[in-house]
N, C-alpha and C. Protein backbone atom coordinates (compact mmCIF):
# COMPACT_ATOMS: atom_id res chain seq x y z
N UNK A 1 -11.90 -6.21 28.53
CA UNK A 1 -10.52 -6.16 28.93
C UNK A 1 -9.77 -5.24 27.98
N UNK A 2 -9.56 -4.39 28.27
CA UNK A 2 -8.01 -3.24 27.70
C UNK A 2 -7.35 -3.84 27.32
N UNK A 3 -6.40 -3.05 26.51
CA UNK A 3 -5.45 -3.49 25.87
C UNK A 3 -4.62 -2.72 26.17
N UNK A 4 -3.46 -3.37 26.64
CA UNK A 4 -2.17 -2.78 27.14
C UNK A 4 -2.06 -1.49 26.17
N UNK A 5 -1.83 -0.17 26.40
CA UNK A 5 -1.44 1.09 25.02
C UNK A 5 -0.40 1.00 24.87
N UNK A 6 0.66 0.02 25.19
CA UNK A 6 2.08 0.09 24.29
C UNK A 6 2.02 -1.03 23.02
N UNK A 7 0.63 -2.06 23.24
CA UNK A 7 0.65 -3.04 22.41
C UNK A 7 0.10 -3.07 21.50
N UNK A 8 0.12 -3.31 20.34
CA UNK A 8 -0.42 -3.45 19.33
C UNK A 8 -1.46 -4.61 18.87
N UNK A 9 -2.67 -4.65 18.49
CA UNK A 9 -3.59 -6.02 18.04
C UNK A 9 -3.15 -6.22 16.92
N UNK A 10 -2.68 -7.37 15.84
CA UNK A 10 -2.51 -7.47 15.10
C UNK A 10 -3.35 -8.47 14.42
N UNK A 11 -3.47 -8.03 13.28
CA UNK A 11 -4.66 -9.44 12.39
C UNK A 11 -4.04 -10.62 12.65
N UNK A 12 -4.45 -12.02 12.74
CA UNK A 12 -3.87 -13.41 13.15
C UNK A 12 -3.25 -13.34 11.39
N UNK A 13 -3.67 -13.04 10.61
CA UNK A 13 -3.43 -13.71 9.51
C UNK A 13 -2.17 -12.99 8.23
N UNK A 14 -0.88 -12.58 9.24
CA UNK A 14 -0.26 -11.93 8.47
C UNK A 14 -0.12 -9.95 8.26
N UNK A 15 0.87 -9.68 7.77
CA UNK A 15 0.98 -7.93 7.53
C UNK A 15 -0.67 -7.77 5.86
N UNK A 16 -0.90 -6.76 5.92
CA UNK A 16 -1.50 -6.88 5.14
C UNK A 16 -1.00 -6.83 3.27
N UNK A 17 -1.81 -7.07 2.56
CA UNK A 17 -0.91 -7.19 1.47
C UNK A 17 -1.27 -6.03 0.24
N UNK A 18 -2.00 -5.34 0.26
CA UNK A 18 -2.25 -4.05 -0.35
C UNK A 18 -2.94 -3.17 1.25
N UNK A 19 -2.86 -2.10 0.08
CA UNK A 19 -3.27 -1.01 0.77
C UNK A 19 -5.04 -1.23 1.40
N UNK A 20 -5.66 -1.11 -0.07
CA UNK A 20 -7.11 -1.12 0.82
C UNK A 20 -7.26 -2.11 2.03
N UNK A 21 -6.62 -3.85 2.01
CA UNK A 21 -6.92 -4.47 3.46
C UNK A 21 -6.24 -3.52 4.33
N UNK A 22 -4.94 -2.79 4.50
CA UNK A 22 -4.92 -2.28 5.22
C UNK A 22 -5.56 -1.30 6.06
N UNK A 23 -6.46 -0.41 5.28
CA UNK A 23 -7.04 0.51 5.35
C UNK A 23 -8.26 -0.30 6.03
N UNK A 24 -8.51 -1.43 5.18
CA UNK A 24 -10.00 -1.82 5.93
C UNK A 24 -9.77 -2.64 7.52
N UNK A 25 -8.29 -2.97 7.77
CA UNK A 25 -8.22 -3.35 9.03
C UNK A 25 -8.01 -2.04 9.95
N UNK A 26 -7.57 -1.68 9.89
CA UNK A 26 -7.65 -0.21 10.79
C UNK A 26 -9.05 0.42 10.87
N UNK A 27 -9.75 0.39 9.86
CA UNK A 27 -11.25 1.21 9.78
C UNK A 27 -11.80 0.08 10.84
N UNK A 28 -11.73 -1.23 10.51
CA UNK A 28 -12.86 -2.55 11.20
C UNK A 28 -12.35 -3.06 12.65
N UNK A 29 -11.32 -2.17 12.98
CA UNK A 29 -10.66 -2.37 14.04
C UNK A 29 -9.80 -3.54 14.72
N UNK A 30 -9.99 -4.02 13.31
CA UNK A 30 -8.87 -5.58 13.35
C UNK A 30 -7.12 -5.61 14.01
N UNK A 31 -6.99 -4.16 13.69
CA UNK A 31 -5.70 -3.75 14.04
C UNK A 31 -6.43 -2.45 15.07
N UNK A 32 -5.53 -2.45 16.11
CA UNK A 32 -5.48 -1.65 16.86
C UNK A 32 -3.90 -1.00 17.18
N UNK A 33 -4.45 0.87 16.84
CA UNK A 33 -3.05 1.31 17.12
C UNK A 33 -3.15 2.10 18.00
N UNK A 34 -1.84 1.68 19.05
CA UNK A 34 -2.11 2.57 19.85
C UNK A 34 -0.86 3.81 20.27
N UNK A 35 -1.78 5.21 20.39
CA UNK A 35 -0.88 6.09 20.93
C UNK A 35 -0.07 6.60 19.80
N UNK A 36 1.29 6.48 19.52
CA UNK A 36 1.98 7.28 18.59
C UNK A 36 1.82 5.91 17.48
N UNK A 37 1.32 4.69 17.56
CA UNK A 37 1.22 3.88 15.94
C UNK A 37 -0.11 4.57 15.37
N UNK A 38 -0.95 4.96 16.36
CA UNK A 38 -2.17 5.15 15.51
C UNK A 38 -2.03 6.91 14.63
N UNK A 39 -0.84 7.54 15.47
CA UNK A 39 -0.65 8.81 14.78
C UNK A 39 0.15 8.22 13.18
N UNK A 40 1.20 7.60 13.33
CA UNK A 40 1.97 6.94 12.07
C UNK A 40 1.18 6.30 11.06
N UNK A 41 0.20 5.59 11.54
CA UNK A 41 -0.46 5.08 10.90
C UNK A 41 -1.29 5.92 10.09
N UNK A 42 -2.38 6.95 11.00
CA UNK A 42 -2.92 8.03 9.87
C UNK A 42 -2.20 8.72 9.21
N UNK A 43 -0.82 9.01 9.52
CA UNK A 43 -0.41 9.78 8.27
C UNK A 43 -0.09 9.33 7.20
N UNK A 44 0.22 7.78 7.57
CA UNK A 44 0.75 6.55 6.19
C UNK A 44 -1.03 6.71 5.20
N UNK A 45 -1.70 6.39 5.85
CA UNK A 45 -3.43 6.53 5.13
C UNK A 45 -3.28 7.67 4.33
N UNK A 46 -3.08 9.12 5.19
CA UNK A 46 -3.44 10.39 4.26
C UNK A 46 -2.63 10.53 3.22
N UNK A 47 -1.14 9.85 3.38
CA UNK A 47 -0.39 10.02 2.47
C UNK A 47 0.99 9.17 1.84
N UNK A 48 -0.10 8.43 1.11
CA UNK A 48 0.09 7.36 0.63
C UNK A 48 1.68 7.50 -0.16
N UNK A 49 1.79 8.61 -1.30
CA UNK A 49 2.71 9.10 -1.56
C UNK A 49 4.12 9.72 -0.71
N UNK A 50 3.74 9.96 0.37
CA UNK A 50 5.11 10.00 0.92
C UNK A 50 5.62 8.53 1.80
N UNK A 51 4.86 7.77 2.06
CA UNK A 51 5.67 6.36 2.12
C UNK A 51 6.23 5.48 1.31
N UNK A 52 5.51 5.81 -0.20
CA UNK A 52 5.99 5.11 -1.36
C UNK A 52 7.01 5.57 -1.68
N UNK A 53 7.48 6.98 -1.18
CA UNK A 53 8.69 7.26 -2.05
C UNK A 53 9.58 7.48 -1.20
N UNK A 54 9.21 7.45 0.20
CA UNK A 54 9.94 8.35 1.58
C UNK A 54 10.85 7.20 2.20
N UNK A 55 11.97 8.00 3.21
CA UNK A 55 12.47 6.93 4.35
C UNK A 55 11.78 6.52 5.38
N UNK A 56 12.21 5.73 5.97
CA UNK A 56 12.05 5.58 7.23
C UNK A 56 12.24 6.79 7.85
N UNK A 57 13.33 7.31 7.75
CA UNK A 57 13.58 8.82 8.82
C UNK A 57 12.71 9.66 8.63
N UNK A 58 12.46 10.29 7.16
CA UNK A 58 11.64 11.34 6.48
C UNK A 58 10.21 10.96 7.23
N UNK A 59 9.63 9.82 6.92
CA UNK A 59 8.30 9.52 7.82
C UNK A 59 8.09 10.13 9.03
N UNK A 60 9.22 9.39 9.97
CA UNK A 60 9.08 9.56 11.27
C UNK A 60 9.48 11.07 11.45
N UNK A 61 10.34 12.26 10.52
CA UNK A 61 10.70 13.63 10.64
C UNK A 61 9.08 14.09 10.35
N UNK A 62 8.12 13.83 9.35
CA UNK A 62 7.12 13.87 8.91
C UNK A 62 5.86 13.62 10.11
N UNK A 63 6.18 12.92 11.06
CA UNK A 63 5.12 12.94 11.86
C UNK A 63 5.57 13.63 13.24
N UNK A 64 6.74 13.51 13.62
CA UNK A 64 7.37 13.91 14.70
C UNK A 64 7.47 12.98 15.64
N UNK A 65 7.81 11.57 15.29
CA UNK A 65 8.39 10.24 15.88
C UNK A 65 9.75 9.71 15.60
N UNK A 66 10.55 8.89 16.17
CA UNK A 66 11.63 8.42 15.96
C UNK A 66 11.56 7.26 14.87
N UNK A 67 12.76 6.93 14.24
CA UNK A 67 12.36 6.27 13.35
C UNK A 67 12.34 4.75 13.82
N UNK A 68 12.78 4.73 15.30
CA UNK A 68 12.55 3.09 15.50
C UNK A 68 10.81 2.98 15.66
N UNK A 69 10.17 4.37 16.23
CA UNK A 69 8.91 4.18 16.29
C UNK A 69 8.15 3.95 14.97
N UNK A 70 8.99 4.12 14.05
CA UNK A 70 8.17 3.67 12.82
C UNK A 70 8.59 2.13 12.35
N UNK A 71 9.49 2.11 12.73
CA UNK A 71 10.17 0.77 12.35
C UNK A 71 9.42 -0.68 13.74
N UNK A 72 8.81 -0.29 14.39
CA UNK A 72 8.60 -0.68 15.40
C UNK A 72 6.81 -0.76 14.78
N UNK A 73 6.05 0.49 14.49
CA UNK A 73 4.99 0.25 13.88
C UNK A 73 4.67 -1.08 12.41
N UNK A 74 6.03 -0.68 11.77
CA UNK A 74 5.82 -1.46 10.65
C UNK A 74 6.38 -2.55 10.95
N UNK A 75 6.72 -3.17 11.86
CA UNK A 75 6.94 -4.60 12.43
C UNK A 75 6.10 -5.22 13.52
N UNK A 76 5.51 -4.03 13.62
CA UNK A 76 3.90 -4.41 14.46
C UNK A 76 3.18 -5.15 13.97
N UNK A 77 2.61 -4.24 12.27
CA UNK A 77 2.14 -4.76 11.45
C UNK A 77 2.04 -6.31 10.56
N UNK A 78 3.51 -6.84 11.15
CA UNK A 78 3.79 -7.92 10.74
C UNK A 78 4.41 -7.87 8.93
N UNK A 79 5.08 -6.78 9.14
CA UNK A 79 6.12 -6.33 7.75
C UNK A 79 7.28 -7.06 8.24
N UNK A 80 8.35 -7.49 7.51
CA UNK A 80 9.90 -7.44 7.91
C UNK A 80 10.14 -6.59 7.73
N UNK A 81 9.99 -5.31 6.59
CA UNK A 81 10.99 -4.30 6.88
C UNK A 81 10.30 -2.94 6.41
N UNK A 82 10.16 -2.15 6.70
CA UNK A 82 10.06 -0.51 6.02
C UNK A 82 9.88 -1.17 4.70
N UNK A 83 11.04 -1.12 3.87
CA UNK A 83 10.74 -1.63 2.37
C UNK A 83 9.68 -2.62 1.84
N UNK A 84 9.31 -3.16 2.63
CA UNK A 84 8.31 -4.35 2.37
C UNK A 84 6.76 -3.58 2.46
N UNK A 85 7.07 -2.83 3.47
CA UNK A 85 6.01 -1.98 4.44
C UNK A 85 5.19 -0.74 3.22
N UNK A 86 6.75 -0.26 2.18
CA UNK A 86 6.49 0.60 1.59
C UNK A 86 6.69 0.23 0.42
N UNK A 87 6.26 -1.31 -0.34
CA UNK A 87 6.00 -1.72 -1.29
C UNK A 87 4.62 -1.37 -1.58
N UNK A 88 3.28 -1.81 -0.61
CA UNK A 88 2.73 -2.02 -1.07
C UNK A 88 1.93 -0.38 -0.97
N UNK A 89 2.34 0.54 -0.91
CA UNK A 89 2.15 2.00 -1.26
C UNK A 89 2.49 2.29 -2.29
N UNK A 90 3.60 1.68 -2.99
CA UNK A 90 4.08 2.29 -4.27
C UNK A 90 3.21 1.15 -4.85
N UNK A 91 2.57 0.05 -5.18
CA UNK A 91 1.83 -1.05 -5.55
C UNK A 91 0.81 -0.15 -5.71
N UNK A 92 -0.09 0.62 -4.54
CA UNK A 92 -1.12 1.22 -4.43
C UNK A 92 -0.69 2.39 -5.98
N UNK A 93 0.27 3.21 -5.49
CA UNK A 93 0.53 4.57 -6.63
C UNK A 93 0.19 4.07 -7.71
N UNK A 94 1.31 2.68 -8.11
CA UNK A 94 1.58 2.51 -9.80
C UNK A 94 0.55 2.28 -10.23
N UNK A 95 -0.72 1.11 -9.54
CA UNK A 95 -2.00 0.56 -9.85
C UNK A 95 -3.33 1.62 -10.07
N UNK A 96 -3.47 3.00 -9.29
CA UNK A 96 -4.10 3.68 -9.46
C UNK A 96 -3.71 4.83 -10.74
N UNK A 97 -2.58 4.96 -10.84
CA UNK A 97 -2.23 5.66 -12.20
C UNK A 97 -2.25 5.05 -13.92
């Protein structure tokens, strides 16, 4: 059975709480993105540094989406907010430096 492409699969168990689960739910297909989340989503992966430090707008100017579509991705995810969303990127930065 398909999955609707406007909907998102989300892990039962919450947004994720660092980066690598994130990374490893998207790789293991725990999360499913579809259509323009799965474009937002790889660019959040490749570049970790511009969500840690970026807007909401800048993102979505950055991929060529609106910013509710990002705000809409990162509440997919089961974030409350962008900021929450883009904690654990700057978590990722500070911890690897």
């Amino acid at each position: 059975m398909r999955k609707a492409l406007n909907k998102i699969v989300k892990p039962p168990y919450g947004p994720p709480s660092d980066l690598r689960t994130l990374k490893e739910d998207i790789a293991a297909r725990r999360v499913v993105l579809p259509g323009r989340f799965e474009q937002i989503g790889r660019y959040a992966l490749e570049n970790p540094e511009d969500i840690a430090f970026g807007t909401c707008r800048q993102i979505a100017a950055s991929v060529g989406a609106s910013e509710s579509s990002v705000s809409r991705f990162v509440d997919a995810l089961g974030f409350n907010s962008f900021a929450e969303f883009r904690a654990i990127f700057q978590a990722y930065i500070r911890d690897r430096n």
